[in-house]
PDB file of N, CA and C in Angstrom:
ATOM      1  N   UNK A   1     -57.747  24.883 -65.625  1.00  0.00           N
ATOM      2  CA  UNK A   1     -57.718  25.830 -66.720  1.00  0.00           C
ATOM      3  C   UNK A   1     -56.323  25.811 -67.347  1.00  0.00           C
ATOM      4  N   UNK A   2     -56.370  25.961 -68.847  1.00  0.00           N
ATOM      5  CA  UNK A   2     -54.890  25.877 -69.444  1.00  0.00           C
ATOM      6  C   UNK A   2     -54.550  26.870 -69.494  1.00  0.00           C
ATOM      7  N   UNK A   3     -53.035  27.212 -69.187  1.00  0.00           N
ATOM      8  CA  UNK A   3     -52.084  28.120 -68.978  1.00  0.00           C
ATOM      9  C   UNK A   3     -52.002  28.767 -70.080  1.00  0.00           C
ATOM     10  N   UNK A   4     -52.414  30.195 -70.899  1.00  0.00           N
ATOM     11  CA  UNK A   4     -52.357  30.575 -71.778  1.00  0.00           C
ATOM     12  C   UNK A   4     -50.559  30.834 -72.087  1.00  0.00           C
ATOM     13  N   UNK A   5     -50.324  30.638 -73.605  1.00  0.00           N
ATOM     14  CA  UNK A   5     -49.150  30.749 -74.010  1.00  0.00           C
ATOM     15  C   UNK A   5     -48.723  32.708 -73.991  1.00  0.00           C
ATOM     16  N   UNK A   6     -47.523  32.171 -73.701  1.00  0.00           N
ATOM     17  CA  UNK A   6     -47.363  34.003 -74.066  1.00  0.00           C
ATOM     18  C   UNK A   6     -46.794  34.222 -75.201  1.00  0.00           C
ATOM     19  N   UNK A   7     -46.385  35.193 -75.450  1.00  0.00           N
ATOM     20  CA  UNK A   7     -46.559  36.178 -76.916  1.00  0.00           C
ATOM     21  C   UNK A   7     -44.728  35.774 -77.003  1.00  0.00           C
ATOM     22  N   UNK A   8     -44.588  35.985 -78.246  1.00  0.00           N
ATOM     23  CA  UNK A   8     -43.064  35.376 -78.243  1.00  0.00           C
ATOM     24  C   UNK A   8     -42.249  36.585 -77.714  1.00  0.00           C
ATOM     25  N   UNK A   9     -42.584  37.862 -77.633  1.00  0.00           N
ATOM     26  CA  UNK A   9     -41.889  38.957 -76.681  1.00  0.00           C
ATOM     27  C   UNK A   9     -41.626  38.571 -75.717  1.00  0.00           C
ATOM     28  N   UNK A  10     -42.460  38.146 -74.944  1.00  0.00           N
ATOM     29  CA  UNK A  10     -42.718  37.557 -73.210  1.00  0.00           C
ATOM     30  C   UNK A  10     -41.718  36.563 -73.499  1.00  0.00           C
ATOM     31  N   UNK A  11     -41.883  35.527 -74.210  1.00  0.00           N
ATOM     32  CA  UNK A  11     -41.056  34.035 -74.118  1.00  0.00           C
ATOM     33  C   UNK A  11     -39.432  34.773 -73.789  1.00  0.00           C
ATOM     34  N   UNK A  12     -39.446  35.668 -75.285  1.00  0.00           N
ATOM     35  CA  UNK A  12     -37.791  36.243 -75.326  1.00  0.00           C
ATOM     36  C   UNK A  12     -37.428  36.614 -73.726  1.00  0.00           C
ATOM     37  N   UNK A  13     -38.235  37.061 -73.273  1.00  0.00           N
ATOM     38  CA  UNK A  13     -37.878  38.444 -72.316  1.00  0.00           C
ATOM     39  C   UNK A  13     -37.740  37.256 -71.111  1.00  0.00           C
ATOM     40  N   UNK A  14     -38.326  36.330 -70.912  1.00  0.00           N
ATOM     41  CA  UNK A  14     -38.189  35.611 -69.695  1.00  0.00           C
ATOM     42  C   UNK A  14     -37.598  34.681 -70.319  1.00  0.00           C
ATOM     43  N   UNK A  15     -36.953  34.300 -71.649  1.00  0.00           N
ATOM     44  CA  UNK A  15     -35.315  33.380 -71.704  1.00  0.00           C
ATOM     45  C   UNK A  15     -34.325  34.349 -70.996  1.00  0.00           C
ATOM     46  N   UNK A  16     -34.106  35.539 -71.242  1.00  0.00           N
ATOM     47  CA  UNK A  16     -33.322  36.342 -71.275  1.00  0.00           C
ATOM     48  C   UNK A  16     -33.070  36.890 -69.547  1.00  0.00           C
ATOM     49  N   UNK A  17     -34.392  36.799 -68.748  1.00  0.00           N
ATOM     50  CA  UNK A  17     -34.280  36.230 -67.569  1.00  0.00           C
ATOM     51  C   UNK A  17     -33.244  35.517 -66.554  1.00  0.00           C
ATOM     52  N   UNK A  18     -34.055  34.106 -67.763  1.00  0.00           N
ATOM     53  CA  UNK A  18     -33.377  33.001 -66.948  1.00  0.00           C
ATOM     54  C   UNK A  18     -31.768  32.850 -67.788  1.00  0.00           C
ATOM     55  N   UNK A  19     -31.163  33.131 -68.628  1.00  0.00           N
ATOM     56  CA  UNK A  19     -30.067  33.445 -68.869  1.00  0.00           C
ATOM     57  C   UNK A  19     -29.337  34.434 -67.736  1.00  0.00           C
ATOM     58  N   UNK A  20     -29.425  35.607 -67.311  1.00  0.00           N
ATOM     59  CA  UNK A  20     -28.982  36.223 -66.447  1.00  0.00           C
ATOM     60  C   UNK A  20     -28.793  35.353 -65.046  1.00  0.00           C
ATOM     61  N   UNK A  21     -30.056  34.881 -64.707  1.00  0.00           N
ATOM     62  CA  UNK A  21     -30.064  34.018 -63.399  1.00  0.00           C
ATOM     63  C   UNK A  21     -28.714  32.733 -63.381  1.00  0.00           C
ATOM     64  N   UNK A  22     -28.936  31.951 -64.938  1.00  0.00           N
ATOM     65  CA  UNK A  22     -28.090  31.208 -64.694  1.00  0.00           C
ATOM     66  C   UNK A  22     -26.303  31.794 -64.882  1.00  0.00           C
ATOM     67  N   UNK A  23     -26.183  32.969 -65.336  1.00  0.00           N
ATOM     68  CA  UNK A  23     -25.115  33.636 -65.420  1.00  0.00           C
ATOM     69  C   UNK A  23     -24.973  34.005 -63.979  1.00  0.00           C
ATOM     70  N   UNK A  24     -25.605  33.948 -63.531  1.00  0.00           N
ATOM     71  CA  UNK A  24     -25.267  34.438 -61.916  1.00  0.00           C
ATOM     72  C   UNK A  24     -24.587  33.310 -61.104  1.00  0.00           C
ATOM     73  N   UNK A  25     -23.742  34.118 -60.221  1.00  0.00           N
ATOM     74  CA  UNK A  25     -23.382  33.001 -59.549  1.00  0.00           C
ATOM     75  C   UNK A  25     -23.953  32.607 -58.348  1.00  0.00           C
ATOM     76  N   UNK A  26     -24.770  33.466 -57.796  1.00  0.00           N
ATOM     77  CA  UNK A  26     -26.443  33.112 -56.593  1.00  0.00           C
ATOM     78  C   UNK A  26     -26.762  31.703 -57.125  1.00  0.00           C
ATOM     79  N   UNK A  27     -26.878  31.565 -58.487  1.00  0.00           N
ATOM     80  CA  UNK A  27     -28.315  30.797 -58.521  1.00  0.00           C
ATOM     81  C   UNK A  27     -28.073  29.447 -57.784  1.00  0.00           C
ATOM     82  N   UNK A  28     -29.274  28.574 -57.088  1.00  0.00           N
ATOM     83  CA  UNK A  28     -29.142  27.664 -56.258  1.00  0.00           C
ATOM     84  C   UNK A  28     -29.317  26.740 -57.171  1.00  0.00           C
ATOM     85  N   UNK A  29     -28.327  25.508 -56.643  1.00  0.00           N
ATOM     86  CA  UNK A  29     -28.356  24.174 -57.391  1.00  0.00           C
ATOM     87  C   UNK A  29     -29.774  23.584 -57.326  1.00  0.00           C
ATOM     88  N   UNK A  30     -30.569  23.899 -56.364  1.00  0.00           N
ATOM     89  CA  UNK A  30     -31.905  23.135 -56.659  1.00  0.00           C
ATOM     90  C   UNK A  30     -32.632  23.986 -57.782  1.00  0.00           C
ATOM     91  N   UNK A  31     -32.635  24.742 -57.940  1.00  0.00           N
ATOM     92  CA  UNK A  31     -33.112  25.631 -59.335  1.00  0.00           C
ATOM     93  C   UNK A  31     -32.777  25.523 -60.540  1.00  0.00           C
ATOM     94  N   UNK A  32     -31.591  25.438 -60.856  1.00  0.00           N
ATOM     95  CA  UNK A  32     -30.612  24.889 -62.280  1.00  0.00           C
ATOM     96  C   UNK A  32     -31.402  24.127 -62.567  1.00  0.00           C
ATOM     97  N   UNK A  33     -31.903  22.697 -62.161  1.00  0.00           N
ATOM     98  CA  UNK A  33     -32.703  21.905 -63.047  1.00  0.00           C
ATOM     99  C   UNK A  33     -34.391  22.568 -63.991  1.00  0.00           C
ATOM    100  N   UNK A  34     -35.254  23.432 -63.102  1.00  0.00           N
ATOM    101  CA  UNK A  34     -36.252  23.971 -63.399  1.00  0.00           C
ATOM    102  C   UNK A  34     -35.886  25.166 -64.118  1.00  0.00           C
ATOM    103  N   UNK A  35     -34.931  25.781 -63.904  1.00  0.00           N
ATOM    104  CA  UNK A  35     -34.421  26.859 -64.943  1.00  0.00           C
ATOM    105  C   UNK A  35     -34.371  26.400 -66.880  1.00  0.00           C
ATOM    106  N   UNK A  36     -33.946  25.293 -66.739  1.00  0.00           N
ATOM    107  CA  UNK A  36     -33.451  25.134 -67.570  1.00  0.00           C
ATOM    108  C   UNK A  36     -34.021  24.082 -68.786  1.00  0.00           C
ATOM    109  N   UNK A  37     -35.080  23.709 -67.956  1.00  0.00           N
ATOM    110  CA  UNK A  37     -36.175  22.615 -68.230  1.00  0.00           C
ATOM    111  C   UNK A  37     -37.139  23.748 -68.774  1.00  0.00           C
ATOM    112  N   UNK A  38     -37.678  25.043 -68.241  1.00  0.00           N
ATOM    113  CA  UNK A  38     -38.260  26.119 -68.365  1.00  0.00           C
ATOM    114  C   UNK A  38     -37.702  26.775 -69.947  1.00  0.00           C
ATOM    115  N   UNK A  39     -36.208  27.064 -69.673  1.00  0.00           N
ATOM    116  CA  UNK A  39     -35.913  27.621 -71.015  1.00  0.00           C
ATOM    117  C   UNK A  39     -35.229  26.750 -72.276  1.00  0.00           C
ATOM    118  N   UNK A  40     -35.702  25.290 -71.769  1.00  0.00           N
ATOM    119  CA  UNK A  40     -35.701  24.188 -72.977  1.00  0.00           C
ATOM    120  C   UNK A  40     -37.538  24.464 -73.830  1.00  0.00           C
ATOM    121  N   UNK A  41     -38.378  24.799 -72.518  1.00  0.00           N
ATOM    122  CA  UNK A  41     -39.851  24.566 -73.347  1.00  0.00           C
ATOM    123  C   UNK A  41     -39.514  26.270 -74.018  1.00  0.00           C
ATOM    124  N   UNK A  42     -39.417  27.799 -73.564  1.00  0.00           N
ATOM    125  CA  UNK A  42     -39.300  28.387 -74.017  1.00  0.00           C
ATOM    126  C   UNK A  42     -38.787  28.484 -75.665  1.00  0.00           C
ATOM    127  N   UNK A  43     -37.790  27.819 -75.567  1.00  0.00           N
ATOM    128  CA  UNK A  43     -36.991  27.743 -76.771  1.00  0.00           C
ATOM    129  C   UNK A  43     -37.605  26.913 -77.984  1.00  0.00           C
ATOM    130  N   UNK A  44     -37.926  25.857 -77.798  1.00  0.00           N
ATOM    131  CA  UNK A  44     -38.990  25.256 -78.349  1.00  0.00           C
ATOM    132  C   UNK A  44     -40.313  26.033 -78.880  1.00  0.00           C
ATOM    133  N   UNK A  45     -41.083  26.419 -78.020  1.00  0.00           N
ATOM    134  CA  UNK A  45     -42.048  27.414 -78.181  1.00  0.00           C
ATOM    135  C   UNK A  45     -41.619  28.608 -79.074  1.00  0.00           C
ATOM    136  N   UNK A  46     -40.642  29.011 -79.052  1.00  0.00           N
ATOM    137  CA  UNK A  46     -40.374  30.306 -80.117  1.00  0.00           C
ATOM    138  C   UNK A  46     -39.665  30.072 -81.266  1.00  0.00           C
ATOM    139  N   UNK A  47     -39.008  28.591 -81.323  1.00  0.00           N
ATOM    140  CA  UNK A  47     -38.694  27.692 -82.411  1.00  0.00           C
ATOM    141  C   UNK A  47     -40.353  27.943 -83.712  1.00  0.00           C
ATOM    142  N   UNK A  48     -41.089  26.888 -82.887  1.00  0.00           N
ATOM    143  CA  UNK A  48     -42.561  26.751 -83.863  1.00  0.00           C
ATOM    144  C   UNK A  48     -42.800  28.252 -84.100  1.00  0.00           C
ATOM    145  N   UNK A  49     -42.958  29.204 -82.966  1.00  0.00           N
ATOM    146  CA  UNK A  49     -43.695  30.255 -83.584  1.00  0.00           C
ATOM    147  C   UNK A  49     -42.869  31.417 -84.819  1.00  0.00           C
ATOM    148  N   UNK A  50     -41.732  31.287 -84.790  1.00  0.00           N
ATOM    149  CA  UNK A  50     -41.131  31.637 -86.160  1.00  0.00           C
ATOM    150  C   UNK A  50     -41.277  30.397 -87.184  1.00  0.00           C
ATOM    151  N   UNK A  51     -41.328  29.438 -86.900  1.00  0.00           N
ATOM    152  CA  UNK A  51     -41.382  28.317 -88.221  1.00  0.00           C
ATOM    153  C   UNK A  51     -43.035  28.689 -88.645  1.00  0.00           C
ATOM    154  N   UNK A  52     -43.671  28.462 -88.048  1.00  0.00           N
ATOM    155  CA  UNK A  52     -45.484  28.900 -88.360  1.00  0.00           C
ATOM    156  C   UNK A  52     -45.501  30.645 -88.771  1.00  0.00           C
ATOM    157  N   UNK A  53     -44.880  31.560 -88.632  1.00  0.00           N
ATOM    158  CA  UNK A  53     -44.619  32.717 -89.517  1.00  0.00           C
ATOM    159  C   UNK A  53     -44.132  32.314 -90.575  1.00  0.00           C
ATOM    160  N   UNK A  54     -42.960  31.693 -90.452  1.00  0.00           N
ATOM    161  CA  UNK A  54     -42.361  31.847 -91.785  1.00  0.00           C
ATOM    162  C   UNK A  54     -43.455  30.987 -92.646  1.00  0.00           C
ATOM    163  N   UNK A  55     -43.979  29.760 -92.187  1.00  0.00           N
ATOM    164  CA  UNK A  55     -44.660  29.131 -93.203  1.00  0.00           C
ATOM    165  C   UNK A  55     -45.868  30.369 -93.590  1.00  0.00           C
ATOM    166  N   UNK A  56     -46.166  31.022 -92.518  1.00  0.00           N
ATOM    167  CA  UNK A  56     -47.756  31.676 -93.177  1.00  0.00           C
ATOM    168  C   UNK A  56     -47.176  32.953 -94.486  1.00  0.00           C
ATOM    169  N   UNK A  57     -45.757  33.013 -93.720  1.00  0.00           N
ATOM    170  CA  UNK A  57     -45.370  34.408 -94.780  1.00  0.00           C
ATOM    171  C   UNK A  57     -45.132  33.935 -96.327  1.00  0.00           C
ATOM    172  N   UNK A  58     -44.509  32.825 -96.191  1.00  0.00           N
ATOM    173  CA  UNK A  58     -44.544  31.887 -97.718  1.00  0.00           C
ATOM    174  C   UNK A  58     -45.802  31.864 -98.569  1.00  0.00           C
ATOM    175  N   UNK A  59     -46.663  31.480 -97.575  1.00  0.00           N
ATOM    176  CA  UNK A  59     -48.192  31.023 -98.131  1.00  0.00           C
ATOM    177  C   UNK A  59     -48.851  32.198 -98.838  1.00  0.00           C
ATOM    178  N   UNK A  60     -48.719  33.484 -98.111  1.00  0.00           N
ATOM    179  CA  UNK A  60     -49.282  34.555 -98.481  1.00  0.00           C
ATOM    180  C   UNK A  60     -48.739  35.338 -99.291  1.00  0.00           C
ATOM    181  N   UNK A  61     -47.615  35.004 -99.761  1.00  0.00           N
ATOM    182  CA  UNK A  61     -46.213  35.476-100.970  1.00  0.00           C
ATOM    183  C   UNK A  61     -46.826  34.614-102.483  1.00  0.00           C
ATOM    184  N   UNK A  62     -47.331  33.720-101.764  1.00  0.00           N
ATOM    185  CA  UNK A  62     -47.674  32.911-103.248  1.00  0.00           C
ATOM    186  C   UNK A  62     -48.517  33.198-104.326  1.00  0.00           C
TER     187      UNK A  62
END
């Protein structure tokens, strides 16, 4: 079953997460790689979903 996407609140709220984690100085070197691989797709993901607003908000301005 595919992993439903979350809502770009959720995305924010768990970058903002893993920002703290990696601000920490706990966090374990085996984690840094999946942290960050995690808030590369995050970032991406909330990239498109403001570019696909802004395009729909254009469209519907017209």
């Amino acid at each position: 079953m595919a992993k439903k996407k979350p809502s770009y609140k959720e995305a924010q709220s768990e970058l903002e997460e893993i920002v703290n984690k990696l601000e920490s100085e706990s966090t374990d070197i085996d984690d840094l790689t999946e942290l960050t691989k995690r808030a590369t797709e995050l970032v991406k993901y909330c990239r498109e979903k403001l570019r696909s607003t802004e395009e729909e908000l254009k469209a519907n301005s017209e």
